[in-house]
C-alpha atoms as a PDB file:
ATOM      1  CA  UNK A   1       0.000   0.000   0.000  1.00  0.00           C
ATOM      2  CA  UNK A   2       3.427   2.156   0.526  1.00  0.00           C
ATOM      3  CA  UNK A   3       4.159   1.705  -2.655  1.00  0.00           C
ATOM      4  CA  UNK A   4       0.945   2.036  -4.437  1.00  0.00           C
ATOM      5  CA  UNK A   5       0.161   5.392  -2.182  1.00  0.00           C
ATOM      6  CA  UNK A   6       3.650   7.267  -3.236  1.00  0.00           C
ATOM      7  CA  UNK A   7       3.245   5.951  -7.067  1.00  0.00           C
ATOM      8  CA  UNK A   8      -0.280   7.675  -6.883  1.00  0.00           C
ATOM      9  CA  UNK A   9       1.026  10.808  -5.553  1.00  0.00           C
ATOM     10  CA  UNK A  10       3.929  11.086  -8.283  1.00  0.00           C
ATOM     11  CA  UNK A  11       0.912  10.441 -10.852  1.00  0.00           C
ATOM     12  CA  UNK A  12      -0.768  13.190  -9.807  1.00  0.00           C
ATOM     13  CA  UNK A  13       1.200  15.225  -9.340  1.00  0.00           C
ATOM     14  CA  UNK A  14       2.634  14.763 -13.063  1.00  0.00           C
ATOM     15  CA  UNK A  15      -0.938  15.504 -14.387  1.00  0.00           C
ATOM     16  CA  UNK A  16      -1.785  18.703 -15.742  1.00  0.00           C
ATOM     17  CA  UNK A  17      -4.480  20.930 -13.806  1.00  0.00           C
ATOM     18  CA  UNK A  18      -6.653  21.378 -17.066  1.00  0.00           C
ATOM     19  CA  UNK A  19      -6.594  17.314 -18.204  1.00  0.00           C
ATOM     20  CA  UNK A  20      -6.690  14.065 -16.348  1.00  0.00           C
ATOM     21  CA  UNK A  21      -3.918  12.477 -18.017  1.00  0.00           C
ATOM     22  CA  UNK A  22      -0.973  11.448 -16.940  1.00  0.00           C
ATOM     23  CA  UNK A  23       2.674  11.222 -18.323  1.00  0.00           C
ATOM     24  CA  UNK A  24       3.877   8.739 -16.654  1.00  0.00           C
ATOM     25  CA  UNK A  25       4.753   5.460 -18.166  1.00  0.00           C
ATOM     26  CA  UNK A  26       2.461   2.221 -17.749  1.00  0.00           C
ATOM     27  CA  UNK A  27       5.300   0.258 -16.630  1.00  0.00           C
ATOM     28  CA  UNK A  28       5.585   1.714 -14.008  1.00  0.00           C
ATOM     29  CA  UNK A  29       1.915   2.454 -12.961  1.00  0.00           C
ATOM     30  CA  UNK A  30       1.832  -1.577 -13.057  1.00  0.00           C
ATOM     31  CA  UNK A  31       4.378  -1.538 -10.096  1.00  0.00           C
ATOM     32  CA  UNK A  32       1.527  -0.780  -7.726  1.00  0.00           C
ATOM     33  CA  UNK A  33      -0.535  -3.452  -9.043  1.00  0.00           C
ATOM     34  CA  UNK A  34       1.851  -6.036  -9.537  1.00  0.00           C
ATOM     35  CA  UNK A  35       2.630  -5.650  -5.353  1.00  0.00           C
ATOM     36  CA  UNK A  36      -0.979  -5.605  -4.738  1.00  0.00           C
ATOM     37  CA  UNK A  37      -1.547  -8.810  -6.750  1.00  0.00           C
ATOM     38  CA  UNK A  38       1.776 -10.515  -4.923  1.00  0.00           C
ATOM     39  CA  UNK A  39       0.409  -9.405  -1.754  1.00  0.00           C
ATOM     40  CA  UNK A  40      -2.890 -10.657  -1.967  1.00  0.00           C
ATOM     41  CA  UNK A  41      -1.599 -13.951  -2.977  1.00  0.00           C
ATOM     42  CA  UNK A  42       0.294 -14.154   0.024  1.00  0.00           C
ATOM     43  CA  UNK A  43      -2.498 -13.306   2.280  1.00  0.00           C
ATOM     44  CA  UNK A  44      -4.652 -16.308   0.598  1.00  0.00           C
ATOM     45  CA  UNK A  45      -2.283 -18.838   0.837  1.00  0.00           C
ATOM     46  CA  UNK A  46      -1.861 -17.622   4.671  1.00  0.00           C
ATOM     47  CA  UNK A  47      -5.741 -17.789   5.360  1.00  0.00           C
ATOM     48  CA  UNK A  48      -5.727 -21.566   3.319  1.00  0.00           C
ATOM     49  CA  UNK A  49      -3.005 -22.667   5.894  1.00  0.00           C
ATOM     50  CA  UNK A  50      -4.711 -21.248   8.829  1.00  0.00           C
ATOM     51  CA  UNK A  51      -7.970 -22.633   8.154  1.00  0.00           C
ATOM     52  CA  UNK A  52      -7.185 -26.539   7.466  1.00  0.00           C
ATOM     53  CA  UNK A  53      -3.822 -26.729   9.418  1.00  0.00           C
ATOM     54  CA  UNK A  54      -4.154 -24.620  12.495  1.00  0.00           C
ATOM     55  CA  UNK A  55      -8.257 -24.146  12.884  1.00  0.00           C
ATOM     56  CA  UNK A  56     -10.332 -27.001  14.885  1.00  0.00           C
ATOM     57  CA  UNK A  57     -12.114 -29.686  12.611  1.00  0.00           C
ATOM     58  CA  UNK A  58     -14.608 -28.305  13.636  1.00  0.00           C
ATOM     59  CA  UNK A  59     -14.552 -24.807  12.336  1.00  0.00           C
ATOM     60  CA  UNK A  60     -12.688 -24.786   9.127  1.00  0.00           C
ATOM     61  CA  UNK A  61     -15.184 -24.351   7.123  1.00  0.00           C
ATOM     62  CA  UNK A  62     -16.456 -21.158   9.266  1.00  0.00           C
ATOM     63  CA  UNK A  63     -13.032 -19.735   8.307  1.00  0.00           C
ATOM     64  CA  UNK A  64     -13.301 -20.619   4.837  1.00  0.00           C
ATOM     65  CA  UNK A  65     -16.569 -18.616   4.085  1.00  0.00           C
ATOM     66  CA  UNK A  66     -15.356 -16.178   6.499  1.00  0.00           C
ATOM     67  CA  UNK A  67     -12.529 -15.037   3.822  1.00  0.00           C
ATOM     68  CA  UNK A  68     -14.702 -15.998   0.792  1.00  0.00           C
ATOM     69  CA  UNK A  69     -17.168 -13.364   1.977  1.00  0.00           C
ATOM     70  CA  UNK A  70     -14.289 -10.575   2.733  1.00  0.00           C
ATOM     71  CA  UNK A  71     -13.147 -11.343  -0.394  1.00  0.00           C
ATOM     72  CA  UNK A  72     -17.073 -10.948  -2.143  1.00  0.00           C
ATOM     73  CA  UNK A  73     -17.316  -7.620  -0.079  1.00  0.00           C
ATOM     74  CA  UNK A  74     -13.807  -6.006  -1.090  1.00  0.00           C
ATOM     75  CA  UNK A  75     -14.815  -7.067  -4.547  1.00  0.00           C
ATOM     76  CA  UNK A  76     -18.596  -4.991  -4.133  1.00  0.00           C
ATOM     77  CA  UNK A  77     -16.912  -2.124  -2.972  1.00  0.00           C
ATOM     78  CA  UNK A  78     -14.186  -1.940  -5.132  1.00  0.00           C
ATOM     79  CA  UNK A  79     -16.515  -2.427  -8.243  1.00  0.00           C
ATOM     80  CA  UNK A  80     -18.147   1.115  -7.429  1.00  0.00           C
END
C-alpha cells in the first residue's frame, strides 16, 4: 500500500491541472498493481493454511466462508 500510495502521488502530481492524463509510463503504474496482486496472494495462501492446518475440525469451514465473503465484499466495494 506504501508503494501504491507514493506511485499515486507522483501520478498526480505529473498531471496537468486542465486534463486528467498522466505522463507517466504504464510500466511503471503496473508496479503498484503487480505488489498488490503478490500481496494478496500471500495473504490467501496464509488464510488456506490457517484454516485446514491450524483451525479445529470443527470450524474450518467457518473460516473458509469467512474469507470468501471478505473477499465478495472487497470485490462490491471496489466495483463502485
Amino acid at each position: 500500500m506504501v508503494i501504491a500510495g507514493t506511485v499515486e502521488k507522483f501520478r498526480r502530481d505529473q498531471c496537468n491541472p486542465s486534463s486528467d492524463e498522466s505522463s507517466m509510463s504504464v510500466y511503471i503504474l503496473s508496479i503498484q498493481s503487480i505488489c498488490m496482486g503478490v500481496s494478496e496472494v500471500f495473504a490467501m495462501v496464509a488464510s488456506y493454511e490457517f484454516a485446514y492446518f491450524a483451525a479445529p475440525q470443527s470450524a474450518q469451514s467457518l473460516f473458509m466462508s469467512l474469507r470468501f465473503a471478505s473477499i465478495g465484499v472487497s470485490s462490491f466495494i471496489g466495483s463502485g
